[in-house]
C-alpha atoms as a PDB file:
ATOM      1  CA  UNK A   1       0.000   0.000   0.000  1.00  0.00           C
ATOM      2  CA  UNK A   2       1.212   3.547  -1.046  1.00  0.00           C
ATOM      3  CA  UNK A   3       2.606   5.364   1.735  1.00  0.00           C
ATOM      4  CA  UNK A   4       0.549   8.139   1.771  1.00  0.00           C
ATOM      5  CA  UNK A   5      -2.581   6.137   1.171  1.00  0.00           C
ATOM      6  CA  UNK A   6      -1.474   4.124   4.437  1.00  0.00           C
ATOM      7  CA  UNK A   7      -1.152   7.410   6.490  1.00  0.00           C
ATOM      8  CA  UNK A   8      -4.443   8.628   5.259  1.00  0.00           C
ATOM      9  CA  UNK A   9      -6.626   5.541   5.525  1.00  0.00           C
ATOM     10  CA  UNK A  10      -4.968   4.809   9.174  1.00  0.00           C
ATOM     11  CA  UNK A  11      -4.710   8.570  10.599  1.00  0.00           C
ATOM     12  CA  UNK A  12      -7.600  10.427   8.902  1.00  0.00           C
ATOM     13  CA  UNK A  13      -9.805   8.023   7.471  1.00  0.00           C
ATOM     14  CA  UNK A  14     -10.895   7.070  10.880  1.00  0.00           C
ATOM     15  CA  UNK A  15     -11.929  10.264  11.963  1.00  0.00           C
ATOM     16  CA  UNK A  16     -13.880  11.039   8.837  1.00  0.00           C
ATOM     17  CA  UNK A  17     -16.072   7.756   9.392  1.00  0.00           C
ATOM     18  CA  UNK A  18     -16.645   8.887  12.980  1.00  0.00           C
ATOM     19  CA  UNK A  19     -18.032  12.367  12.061  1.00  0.00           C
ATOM     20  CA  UNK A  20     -20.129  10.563   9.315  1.00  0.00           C
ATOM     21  CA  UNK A  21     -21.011   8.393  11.442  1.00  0.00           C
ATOM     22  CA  UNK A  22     -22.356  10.330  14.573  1.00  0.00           C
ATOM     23  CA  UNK A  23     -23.676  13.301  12.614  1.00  0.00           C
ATOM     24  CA  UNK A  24     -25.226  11.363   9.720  1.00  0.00           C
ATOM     25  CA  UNK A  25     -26.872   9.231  12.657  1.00  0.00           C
ATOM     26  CA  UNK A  26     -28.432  12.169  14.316  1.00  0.00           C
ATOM     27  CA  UNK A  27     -29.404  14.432  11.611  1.00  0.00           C
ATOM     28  CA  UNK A  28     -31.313  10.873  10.353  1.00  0.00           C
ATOM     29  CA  UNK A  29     -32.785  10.636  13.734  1.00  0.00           C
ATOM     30  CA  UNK A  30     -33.631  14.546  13.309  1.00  0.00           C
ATOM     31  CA  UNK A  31     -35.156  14.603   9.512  1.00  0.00           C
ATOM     32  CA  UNK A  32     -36.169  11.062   8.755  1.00  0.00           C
ATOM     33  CA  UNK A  33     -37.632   9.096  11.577  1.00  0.00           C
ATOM     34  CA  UNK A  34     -40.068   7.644   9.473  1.00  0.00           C
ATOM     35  CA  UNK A  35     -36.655   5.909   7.821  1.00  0.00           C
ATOM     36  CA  UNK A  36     -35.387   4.283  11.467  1.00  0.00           C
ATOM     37  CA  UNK A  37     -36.453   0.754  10.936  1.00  0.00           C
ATOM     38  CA  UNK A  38     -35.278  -2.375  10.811  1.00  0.00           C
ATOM     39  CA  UNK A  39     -37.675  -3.096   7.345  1.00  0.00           C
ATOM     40  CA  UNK A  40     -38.225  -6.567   9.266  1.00  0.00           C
ATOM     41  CA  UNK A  41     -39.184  -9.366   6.264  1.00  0.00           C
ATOM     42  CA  UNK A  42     -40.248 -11.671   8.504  1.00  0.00           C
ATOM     43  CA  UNK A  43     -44.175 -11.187   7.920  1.00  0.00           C
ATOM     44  CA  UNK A  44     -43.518 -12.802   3.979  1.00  0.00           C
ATOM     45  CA  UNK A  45     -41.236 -15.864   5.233  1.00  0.00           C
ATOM     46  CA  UNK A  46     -40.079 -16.296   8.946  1.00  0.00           C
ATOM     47  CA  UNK A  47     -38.615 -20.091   8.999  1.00  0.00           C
ATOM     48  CA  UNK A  48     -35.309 -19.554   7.932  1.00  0.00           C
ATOM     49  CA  UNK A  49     -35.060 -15.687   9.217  1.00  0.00           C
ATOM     50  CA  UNK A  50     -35.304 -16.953  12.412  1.00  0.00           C
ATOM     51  CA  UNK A  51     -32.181 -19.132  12.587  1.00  0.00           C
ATOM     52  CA  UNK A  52     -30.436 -16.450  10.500  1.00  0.00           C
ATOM     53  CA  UNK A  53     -31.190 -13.451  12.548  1.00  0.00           C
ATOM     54  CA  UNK A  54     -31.029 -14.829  15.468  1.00  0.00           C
ATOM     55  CA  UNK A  55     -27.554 -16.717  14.577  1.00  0.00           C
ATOM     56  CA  UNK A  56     -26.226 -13.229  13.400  1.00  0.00           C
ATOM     57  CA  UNK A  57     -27.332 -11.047  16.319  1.00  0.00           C
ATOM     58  CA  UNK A  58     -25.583 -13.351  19.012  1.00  0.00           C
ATOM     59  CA  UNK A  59     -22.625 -13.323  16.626  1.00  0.00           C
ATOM     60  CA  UNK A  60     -22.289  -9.790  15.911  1.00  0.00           C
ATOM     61  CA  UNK A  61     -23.130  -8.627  19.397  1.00  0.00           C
ATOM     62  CA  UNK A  62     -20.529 -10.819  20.875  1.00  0.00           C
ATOM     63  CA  UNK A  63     -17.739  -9.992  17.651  1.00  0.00           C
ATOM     64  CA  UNK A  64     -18.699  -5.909  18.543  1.00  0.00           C
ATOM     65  CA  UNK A  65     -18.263  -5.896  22.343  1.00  0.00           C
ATOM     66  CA  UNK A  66     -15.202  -7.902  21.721  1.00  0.00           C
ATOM     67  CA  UNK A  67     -13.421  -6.123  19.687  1.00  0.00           C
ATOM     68  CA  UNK A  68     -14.358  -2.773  21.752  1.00  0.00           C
ATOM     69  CA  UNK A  69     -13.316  -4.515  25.000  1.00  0.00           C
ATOM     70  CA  UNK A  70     -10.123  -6.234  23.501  1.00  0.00           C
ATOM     71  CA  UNK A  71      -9.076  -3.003  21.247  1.00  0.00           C
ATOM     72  CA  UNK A  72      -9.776  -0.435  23.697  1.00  0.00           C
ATOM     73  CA  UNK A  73      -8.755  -1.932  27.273  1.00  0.00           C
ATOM     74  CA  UNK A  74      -5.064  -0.237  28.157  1.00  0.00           C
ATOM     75  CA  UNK A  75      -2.580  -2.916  28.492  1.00  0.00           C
ATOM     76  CA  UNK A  76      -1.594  -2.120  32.405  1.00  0.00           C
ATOM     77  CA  UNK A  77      -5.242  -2.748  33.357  1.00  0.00           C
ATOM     78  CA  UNK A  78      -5.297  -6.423  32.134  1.00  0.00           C
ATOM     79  CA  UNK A  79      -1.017  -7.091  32.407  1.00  0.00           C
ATOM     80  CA  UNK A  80      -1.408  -8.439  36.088  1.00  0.00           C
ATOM     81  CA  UNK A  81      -4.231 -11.282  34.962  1.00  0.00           C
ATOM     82  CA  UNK A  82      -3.131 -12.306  31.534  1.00  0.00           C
ATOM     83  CA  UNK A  83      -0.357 -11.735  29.206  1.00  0.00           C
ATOM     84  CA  UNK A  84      -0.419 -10.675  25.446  1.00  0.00           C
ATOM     85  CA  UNK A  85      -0.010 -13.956  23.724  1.00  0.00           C
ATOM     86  CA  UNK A  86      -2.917 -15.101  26.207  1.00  0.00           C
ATOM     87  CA  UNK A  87      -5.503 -12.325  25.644  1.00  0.00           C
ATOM     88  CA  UNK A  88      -4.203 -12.787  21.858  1.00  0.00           C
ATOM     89  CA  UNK A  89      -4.914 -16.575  21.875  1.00  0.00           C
ATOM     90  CA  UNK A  90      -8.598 -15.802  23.810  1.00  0.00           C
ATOM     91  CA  UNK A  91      -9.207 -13.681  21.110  1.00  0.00           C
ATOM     92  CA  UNK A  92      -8.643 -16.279  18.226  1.00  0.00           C
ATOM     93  CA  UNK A  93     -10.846 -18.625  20.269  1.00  0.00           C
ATOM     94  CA  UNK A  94     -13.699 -17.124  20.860  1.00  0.00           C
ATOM     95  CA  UNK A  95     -13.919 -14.471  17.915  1.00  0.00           C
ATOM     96  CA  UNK A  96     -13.316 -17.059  15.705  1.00  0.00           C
ATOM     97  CA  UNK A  97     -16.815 -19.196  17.514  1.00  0.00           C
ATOM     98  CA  UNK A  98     -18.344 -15.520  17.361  1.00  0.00           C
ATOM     99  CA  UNK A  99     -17.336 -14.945  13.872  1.00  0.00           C
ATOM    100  CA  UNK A 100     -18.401 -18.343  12.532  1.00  0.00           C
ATOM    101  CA  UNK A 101     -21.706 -18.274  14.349  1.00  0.00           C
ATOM    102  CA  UNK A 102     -22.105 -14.679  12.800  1.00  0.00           C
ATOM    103  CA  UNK A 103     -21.398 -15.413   9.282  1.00  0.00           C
ATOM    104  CA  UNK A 104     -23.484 -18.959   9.139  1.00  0.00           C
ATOM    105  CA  UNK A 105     -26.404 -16.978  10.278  1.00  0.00           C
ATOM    106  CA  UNK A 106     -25.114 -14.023   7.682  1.00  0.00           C
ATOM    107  CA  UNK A 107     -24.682 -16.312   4.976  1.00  0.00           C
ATOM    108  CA  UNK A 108     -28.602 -17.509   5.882  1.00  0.00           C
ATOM    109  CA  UNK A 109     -29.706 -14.078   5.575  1.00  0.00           C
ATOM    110  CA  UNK A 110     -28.042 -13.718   2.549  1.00  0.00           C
ATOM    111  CA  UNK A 111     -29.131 -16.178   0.235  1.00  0.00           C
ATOM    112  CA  UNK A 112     -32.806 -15.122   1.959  1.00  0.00           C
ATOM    113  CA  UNK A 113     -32.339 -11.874   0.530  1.00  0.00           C
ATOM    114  CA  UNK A 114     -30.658 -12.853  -2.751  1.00  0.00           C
ATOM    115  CA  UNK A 115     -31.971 -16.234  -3.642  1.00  0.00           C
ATOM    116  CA  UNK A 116     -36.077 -16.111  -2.301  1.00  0.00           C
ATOM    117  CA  UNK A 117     -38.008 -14.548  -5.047  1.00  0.00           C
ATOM    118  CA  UNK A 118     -40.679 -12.969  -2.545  1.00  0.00           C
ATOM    119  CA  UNK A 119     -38.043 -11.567  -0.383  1.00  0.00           C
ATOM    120  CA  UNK A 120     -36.264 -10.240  -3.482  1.00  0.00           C
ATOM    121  CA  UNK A 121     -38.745  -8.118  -4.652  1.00  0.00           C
ATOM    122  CA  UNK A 122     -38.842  -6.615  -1.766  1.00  0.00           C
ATOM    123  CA  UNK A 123     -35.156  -5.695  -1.005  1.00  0.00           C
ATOM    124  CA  UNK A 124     -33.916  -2.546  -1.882  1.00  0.00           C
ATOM    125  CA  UNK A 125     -30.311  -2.381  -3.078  1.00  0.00           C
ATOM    126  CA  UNK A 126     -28.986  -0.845   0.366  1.00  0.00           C
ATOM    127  CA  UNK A 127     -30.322  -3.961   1.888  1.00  0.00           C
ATOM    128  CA  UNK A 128     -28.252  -6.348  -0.237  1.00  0.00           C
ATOM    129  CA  UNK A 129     -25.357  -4.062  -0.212  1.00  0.00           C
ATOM    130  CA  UNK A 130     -25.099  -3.704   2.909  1.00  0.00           C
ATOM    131  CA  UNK A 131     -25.477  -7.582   3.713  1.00  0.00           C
ATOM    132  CA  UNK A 132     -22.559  -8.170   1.146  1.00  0.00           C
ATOM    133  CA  UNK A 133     -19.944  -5.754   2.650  1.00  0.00           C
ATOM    134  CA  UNK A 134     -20.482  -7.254   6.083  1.00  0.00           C
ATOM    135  CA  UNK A 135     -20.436 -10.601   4.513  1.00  0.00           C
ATOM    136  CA  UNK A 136     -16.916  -9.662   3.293  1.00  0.00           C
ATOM    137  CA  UNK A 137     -15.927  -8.144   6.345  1.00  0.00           C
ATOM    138  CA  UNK A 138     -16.903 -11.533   8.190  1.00  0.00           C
ATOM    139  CA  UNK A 139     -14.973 -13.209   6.138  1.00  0.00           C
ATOM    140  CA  UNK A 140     -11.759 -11.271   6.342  1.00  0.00           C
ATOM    141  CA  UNK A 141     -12.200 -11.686   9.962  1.00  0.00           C
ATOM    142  CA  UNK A 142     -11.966 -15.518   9.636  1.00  0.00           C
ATOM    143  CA  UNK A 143      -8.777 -14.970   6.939  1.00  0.00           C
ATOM    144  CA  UNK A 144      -6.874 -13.032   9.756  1.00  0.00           C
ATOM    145  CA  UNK A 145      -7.142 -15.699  12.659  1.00  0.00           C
ATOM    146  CA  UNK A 146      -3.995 -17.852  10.783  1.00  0.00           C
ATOM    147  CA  UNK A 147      -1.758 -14.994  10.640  1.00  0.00           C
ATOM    148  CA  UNK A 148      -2.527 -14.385  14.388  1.00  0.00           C
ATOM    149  CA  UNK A 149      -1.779 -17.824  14.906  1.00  0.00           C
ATOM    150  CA  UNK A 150       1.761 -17.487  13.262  1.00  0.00           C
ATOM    151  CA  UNK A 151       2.374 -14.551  15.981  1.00  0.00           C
ATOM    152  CA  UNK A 152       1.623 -16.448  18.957  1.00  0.00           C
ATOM    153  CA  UNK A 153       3.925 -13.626  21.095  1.00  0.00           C
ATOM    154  CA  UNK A 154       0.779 -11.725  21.122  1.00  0.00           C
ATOM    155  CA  UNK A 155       2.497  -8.744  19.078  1.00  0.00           C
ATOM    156  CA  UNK A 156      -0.058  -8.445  16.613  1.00  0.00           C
ATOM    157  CA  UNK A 157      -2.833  -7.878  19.249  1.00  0.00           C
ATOM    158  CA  UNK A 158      -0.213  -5.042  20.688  1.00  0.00           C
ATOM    159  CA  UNK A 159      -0.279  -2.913  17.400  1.00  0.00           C
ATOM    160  CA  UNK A 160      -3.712  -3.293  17.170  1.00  0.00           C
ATOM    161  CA  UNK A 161      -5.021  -2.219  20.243  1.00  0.00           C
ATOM    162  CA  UNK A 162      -2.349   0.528  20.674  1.00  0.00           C
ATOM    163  CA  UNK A 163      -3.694   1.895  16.928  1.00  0.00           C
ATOM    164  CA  UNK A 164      -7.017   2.078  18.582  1.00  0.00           C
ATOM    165  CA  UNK A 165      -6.184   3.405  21.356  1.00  0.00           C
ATOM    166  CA  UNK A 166      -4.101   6.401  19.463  1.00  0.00           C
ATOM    167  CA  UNK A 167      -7.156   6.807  17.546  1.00  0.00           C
ATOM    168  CA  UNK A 168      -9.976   7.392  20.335  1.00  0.00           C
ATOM    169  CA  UNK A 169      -7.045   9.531  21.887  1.00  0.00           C
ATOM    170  CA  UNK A 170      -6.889  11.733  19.002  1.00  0.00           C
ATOM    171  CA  UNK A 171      -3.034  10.537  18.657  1.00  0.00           C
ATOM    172  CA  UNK A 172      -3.132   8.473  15.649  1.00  0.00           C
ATOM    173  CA  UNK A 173      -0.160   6.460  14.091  1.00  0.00           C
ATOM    174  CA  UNK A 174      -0.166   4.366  11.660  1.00  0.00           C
ATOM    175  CA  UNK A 175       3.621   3.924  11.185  1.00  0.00           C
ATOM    176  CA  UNK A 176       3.368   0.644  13.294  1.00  0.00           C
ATOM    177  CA  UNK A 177       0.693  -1.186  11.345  1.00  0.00           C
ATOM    178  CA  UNK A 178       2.688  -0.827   7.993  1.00  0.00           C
ATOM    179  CA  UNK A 179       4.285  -4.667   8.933  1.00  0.00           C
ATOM    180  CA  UNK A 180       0.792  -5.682   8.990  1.00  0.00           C
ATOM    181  CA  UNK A 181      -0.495  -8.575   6.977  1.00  0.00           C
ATOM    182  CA  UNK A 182      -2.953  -7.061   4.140  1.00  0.00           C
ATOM    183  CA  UNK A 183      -6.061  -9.349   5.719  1.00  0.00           C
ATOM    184  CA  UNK A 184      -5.774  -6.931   8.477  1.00  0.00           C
ATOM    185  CA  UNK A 185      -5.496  -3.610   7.001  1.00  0.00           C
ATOM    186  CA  UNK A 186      -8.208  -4.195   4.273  1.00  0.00           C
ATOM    187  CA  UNK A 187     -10.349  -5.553   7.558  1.00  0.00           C
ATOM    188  CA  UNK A 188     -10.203  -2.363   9.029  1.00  0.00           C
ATOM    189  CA  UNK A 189     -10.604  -0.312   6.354  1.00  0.00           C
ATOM    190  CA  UNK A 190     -13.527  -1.909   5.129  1.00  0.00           C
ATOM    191  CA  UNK A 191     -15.019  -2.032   9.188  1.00  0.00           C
ATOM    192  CA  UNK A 192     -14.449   2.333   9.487  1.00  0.00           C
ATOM    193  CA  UNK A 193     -16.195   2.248   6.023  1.00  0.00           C
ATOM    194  CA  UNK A 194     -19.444   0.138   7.803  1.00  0.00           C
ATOM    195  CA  UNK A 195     -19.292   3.225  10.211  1.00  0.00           C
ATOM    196  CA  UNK A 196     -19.164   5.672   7.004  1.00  0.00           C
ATOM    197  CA  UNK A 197     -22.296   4.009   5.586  1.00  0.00           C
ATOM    198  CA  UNK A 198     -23.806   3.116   8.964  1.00  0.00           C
ATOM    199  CA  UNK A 199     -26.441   6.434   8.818  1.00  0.00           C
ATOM    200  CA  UNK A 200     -27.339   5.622   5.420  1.00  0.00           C
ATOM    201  CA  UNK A 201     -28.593   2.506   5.616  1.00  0.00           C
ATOM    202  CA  UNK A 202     -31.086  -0.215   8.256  1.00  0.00           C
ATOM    203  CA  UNK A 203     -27.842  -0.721   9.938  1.00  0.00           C
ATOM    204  CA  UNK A 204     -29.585   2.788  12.152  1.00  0.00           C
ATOM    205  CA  UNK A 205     -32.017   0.453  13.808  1.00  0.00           C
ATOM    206  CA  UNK A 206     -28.859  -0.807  16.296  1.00  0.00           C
ATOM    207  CA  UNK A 207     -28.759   2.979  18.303  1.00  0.00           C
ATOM    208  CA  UNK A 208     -32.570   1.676  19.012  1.00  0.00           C
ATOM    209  CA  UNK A 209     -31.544  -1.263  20.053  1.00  0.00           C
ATOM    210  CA  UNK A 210     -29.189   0.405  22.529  1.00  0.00           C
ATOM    211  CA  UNK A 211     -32.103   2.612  23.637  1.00  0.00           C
ATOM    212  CA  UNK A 212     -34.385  -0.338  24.362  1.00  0.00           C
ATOM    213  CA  UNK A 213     -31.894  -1.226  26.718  1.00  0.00           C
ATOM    214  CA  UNK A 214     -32.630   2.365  29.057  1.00  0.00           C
ATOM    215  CA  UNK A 215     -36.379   1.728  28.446  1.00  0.00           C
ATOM    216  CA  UNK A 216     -36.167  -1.986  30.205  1.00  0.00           C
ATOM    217  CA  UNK A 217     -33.996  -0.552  33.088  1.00  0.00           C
ATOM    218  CA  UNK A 218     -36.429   2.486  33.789  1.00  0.00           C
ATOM    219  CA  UNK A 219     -38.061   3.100  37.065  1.00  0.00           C
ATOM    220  CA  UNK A 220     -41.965   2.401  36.713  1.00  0.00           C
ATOM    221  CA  UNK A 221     -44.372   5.718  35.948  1.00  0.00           C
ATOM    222  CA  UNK A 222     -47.211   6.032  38.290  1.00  0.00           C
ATOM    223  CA  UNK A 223     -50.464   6.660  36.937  1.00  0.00           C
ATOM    224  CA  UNK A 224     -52.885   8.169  39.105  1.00  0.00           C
ATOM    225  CA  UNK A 225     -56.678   8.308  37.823  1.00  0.00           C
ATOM    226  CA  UNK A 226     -58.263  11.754  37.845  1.00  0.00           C
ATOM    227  CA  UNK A 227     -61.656  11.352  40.523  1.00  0.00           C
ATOM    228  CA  UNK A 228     -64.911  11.543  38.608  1.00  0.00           C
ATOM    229  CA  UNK A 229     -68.408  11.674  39.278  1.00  0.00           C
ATOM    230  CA  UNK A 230     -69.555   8.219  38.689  1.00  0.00           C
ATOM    231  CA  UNK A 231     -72.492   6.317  39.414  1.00  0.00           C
ATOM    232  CA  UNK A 232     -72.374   4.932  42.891  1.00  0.00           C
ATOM    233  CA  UNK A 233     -70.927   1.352  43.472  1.00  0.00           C
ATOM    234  CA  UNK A 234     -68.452   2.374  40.016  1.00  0.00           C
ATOM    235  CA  UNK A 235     -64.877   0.954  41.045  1.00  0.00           C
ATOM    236  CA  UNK A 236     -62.219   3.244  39.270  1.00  0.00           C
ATOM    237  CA  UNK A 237     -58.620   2.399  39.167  1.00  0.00           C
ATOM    238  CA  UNK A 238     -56.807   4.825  41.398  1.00  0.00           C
ATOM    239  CA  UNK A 239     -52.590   3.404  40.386  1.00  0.00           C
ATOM    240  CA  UNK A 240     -51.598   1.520  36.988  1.00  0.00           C
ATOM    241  CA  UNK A 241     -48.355   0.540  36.944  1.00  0.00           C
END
């Protein structure tokens, strides 16, 4: 990779899919909520959207929180419990479960999309784009777990996280990823691009997701009837919960 197209895609790209990706997410929220939806299929064919969704939520979920913990925890918090090529070889392990779980249910999805003639018609383009690049993206992921296994020091997981961690510090290098295998690089460029085209597509839906979460965990409204005149012997509810 051209060295200036490494320093821009590792130092400034990031950045640029972040602004994209929180702005375009709330000035969607602000113009278009009749566009923050899921467009769920599952009304014209559920049987096989069932395994497939629910395959590829468990997946993903895991895979996201993963990476986020893995990326973004300093190395002195976790140094006393478990050393690099540990916390490397954890991360093989169980991202590579996550990531197969993910893309079988993907792959489902997928061929639902692509392959079912009622579910087809249906689909807008965004839809099946959108299903392809994180197809792709899935399967990079699986690509890059035998080049970690070649480093079982743990120094790939080093550069990676300490990338990240430059980056949500606004101090980004990118001079140690240029040893890099290309699985990785082209992984991570194509995952800040899902963040670039997150706003403009269904992908949205997840920020509700994160919102149901504060709705479950709210304290229960009390709502007291207003006293009317009724007939005598009338029972009105004075408290719903």
């Amino acid at each position: 990779m051209n060295t200036y197209l490494h320093d821009f895609f590792f130092t400034v790209y990031p950045y640029i899919c972040l602004a994209v990706f929180f702005m375009g997410s709330l000035a969607r929220f602000d113009r278009d909520q009749y566009t923050w939806k899921s467009d769920s299929s599952q009304m014209l064919r559920a049987g096989l959207l069932r395994w497939g969704s629910n395959l590829f939520h468990v997946g993903i979920l895991f895979l996201f929180f993963g990476h986020s913990v893995g990326m973004l925890t300093p190395h002195a918090l976790y140094e006393p419990f478990i050393t690099p090529a540990q916390k490397q070889l954890l991360a093989i392990v169980a991202g590579g479960v996550a990531g197969l779980i993910c893309f079988i249910g993907l792959s489902m999805l997928l061929w639902r999309r692509l392959f079912d003639p009622r579910i087809r018609l249906t689909s807008h383009r965004t839809d099946i784009a959108i299903l392809v690049i994180l197809w792709v993206q899935l399967t990079l992921g699986l690509i890059t777990l035998p080049f970690s296994l070649s480093h079982a020091d743990g120094s790939v997981m080093m550069v990676l996280a300490d990338w990240a961690q430059r980056i949500v510090t606004f101090r980004p290098l990118a001079a140690n990823l240029i040893g890099l295998a290309w699985p990785y690089k082209v992984h991570m460029v194509l995952g800040m691009t899902i963040f670039l085209l997150f706003p403009f597509s269904r992908l949205v839906h997840v920020w509700s997701g994160f919102a149901s979460i504060t709705y479950v965990l709210r304290p229960y409204q009390l709502v007291r009837a207003r006293r009317l005149n009724l007939p005598e012997g009338h029972n009105t509810p004075r408290r719903v919960l």
